[in-house]
N, C-alpha and C. Protein backbone atom coordinates (compact mmCIF):
# COMPACT_ATOMS: atom_id res chain seq x y z
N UNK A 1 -1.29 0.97 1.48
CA UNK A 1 -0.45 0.54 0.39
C UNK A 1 0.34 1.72 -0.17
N UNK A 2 -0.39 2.77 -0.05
CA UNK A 2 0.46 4.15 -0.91
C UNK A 2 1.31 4.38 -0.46
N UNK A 3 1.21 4.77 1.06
CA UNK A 3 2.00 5.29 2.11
C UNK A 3 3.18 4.41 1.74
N UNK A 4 3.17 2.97 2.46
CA UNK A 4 3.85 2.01 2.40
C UNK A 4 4.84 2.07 1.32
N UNK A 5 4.13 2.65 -0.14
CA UNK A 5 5.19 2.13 -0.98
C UNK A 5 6.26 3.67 -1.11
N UNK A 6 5.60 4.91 -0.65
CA UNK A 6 5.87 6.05 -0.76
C UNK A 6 7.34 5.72 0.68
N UNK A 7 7.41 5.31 1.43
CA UNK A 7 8.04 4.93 2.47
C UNK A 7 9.49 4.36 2.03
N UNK A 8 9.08 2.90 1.16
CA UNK A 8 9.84 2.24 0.31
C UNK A 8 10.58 3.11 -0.77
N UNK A 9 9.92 3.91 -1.38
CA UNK A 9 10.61 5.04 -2.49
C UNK A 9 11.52 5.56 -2.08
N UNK A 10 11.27 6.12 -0.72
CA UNK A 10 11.68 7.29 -0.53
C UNK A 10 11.02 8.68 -0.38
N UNK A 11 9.80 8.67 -0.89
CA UNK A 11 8.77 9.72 -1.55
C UNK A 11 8.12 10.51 -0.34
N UNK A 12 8.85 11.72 -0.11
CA UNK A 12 8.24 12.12 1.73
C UNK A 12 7.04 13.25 1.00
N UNK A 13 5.77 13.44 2.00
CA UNK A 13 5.39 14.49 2.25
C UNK A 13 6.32 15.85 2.14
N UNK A 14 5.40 17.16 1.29
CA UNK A 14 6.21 18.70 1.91
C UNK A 14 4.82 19.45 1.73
N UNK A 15 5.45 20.51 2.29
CA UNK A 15 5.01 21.61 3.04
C UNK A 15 4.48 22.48 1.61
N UNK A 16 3.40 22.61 1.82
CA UNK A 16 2.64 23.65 0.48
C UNK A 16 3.16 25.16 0.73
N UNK A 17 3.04 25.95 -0.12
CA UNK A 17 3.95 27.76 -0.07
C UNK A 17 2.58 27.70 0.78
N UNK A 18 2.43 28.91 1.37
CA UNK A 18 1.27 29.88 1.51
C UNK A 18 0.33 29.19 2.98
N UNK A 19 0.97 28.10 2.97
CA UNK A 19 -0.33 27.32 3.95
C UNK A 19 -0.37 27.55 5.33
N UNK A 20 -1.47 28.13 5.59
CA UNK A 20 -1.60 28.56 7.42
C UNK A 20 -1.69 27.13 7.88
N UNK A 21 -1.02 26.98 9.21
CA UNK A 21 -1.26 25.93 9.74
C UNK A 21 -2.72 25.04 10.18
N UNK A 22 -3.66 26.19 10.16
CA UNK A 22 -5.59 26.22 10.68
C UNK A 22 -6.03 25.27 9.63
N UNK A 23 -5.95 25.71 8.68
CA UNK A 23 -6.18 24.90 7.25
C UNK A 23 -6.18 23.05 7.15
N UNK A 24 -7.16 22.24 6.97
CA UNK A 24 -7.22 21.23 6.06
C UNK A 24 -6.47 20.42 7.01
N UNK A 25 -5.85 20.28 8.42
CA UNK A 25 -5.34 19.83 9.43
C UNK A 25 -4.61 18.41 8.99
N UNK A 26 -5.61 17.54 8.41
CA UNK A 26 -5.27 16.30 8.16
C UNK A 26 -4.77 15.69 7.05
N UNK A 27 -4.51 17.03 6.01
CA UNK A 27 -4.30 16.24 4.29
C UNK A 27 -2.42 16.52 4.35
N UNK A 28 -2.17 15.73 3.17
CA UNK A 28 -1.04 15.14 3.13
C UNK A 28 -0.84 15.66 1.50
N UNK A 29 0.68 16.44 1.55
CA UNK A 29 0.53 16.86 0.18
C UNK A 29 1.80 16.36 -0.66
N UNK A 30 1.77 15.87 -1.74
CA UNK A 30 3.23 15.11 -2.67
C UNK A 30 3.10 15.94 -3.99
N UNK A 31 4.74 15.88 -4.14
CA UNK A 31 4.65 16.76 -5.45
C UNK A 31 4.03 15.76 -6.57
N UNK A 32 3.97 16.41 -7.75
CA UNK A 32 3.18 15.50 -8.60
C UNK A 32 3.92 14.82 -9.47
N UNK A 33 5.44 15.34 -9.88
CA UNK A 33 6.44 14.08 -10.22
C UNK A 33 6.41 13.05 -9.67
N UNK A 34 6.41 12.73 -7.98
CA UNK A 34 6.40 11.87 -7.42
C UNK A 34 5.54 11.06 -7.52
N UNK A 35 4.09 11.55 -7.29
CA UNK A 35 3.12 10.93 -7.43
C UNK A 35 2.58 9.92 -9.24
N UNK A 36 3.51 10.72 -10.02
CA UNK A 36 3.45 10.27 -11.37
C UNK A 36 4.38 8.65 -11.28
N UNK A 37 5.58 8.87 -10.59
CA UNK A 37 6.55 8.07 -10.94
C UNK A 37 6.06 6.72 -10.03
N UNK A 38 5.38 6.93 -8.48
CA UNK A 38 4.70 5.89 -8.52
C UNK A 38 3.53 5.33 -8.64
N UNK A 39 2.68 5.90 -9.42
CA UNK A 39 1.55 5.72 -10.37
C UNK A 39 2.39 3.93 -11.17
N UNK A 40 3.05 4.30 -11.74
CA UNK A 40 3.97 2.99 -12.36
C UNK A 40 4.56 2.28 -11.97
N UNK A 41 4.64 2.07 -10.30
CA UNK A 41 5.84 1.48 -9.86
C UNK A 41 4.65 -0.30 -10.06
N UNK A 42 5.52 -1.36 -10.79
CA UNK A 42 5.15 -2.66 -10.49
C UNK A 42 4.83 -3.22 -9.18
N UNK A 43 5.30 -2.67 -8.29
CA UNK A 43 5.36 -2.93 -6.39
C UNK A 43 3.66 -2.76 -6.08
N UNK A 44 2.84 -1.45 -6.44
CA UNK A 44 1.43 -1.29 -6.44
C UNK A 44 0.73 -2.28 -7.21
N UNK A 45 1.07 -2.81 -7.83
CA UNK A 45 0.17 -3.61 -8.49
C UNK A 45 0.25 -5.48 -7.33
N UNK A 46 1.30 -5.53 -6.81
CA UNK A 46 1.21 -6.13 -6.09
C UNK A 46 0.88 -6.48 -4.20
N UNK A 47 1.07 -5.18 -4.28
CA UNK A 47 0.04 -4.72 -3.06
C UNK A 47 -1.22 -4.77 -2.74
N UNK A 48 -1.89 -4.26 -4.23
CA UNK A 48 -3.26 -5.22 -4.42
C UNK A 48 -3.59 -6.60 -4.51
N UNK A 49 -3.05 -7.13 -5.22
CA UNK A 49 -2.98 -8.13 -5.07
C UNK A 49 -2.81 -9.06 -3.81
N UNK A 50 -2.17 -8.29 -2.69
CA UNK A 50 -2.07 -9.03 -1.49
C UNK A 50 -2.53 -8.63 -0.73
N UNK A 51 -3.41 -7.54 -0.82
CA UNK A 51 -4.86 -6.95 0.09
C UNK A 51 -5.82 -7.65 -0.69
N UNK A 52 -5.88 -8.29 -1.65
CA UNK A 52 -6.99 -8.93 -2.26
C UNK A 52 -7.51 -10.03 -1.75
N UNK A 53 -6.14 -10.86 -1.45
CA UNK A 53 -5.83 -12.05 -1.04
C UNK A 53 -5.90 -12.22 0.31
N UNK A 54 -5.49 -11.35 1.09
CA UNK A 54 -5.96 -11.27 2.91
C UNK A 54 -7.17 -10.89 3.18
N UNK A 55 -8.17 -10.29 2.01
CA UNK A 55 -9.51 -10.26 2.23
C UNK A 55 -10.45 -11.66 2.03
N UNK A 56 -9.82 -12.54 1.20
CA UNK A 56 -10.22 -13.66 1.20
C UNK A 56 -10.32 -14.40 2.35
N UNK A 57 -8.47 -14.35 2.89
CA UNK A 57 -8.76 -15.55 4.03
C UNK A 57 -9.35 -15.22 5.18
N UNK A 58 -9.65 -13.71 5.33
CA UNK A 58 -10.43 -12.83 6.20
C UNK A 58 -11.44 -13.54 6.43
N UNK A 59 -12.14 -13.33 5.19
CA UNK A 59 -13.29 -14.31 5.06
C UNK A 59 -14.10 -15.88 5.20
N UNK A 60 -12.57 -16.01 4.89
CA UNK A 60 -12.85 -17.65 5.54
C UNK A 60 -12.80 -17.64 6.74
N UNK A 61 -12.03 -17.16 7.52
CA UNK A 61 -11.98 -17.06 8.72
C UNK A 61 -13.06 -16.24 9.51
N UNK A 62 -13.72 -15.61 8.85
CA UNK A 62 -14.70 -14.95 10.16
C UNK A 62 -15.98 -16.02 9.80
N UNK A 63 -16.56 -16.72 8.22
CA UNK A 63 -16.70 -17.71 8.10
C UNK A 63 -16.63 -19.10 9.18
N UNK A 64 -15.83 -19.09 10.04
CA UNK A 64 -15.44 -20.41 10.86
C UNK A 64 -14.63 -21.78 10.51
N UNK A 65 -14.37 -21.24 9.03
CA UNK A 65 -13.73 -21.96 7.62
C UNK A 65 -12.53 -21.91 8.15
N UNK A 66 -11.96 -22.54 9.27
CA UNK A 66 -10.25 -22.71 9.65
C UNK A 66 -9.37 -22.86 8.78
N UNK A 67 -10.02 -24.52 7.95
CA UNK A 67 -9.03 -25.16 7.84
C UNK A 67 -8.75 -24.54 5.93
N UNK A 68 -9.93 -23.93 5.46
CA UNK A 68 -9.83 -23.36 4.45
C UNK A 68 -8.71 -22.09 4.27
N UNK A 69 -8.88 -21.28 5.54
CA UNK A 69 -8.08 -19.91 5.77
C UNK A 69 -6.62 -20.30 5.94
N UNK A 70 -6.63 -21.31 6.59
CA UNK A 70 -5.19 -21.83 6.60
C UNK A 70 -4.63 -22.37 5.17
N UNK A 71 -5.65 -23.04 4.64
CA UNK A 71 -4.82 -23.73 3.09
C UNK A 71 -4.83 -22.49 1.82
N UNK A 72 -5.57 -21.81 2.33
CA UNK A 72 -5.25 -20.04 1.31
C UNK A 72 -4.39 -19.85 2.12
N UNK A 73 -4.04 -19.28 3.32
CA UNK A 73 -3.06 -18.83 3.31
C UNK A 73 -1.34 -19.83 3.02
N UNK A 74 -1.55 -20.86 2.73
CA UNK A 74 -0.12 -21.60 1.83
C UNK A 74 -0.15 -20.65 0.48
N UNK A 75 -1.26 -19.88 -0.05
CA UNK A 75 -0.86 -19.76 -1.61
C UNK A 75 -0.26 -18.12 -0.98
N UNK A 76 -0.16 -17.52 -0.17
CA UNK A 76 0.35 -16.15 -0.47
C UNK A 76 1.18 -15.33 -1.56
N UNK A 77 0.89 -14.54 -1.93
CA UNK A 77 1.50 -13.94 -3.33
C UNK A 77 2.63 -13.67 -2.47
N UNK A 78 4.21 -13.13 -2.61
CA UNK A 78 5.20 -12.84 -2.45
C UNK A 78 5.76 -11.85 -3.55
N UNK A 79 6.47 -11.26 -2.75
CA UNK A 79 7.00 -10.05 -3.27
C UNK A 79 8.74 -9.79 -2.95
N UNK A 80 9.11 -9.04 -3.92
CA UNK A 80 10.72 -8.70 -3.53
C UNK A 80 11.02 -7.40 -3.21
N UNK A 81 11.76 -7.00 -2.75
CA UNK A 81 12.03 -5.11 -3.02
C UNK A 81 13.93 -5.36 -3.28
N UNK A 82 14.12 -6.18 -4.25
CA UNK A 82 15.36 -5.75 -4.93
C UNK A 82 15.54 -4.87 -5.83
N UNK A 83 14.42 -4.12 -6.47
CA UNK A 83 14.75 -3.29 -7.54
C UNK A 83 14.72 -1.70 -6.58
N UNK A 84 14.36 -2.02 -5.73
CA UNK A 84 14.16 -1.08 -4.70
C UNK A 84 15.20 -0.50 -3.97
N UNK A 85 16.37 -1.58 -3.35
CA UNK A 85 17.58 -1.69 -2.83
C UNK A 85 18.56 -1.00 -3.52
C-alpha cells in the first residue's frame, strides 16, 4: 500500500550522504517531508480499507464459501485518483 501510494505521489526513494554500499542492503530510505505529507494523504486510508475487504473474501473463499466470496465481492470499496491527476 505505501509503496503503491508513494508511486502514485510521485514520492521516489534517495540515496543517504555517507552510505557504503555493504550496509543495510535491503532498506529503503524517504525524506521525512515526504513521508509526513503522505502520512495524510485520504488515498491510505482507503487502501486499508480494501486490503481489509480482500481479506474477507479470502476467507470465504479458502472457506469453500463460493457463492458468499462472490456476493462480497459485488460490495468492493472503490476508489478515484482524480485529486491525484
Amino acid at each position: 500500500d505505501f509503496r503503491r501510494l508513494c508511486i502514485l505521489k510521485g514520492v521516489y526513494p534517495r540515496e543517504p550522504r555517507g552510505r557504503t554500499p555493504s550496509k543495510k542492503k535491503g532498506q529503503v530510505y524517504y525524506h521525512i517531508k515526504d513521508l509526513r505529507a503522505i502520512a495524510h494523504e485520504p488515498l491510505l486510508a482507503k487502501f486499508r480499507e480494501f486490503r481489509s475487504f480482500m481479506k474477507k473474501v479470502r476467507k470465504a473463499a479458502g472457506r469453500n464459501e463460493k457463492d458468499e466470496a462472490a456476493r462480497k465481492e459485488s460490495y468492493a470499496p472503490s476508489y478515484t485518483l482524480h485529486h491525484l491527476v
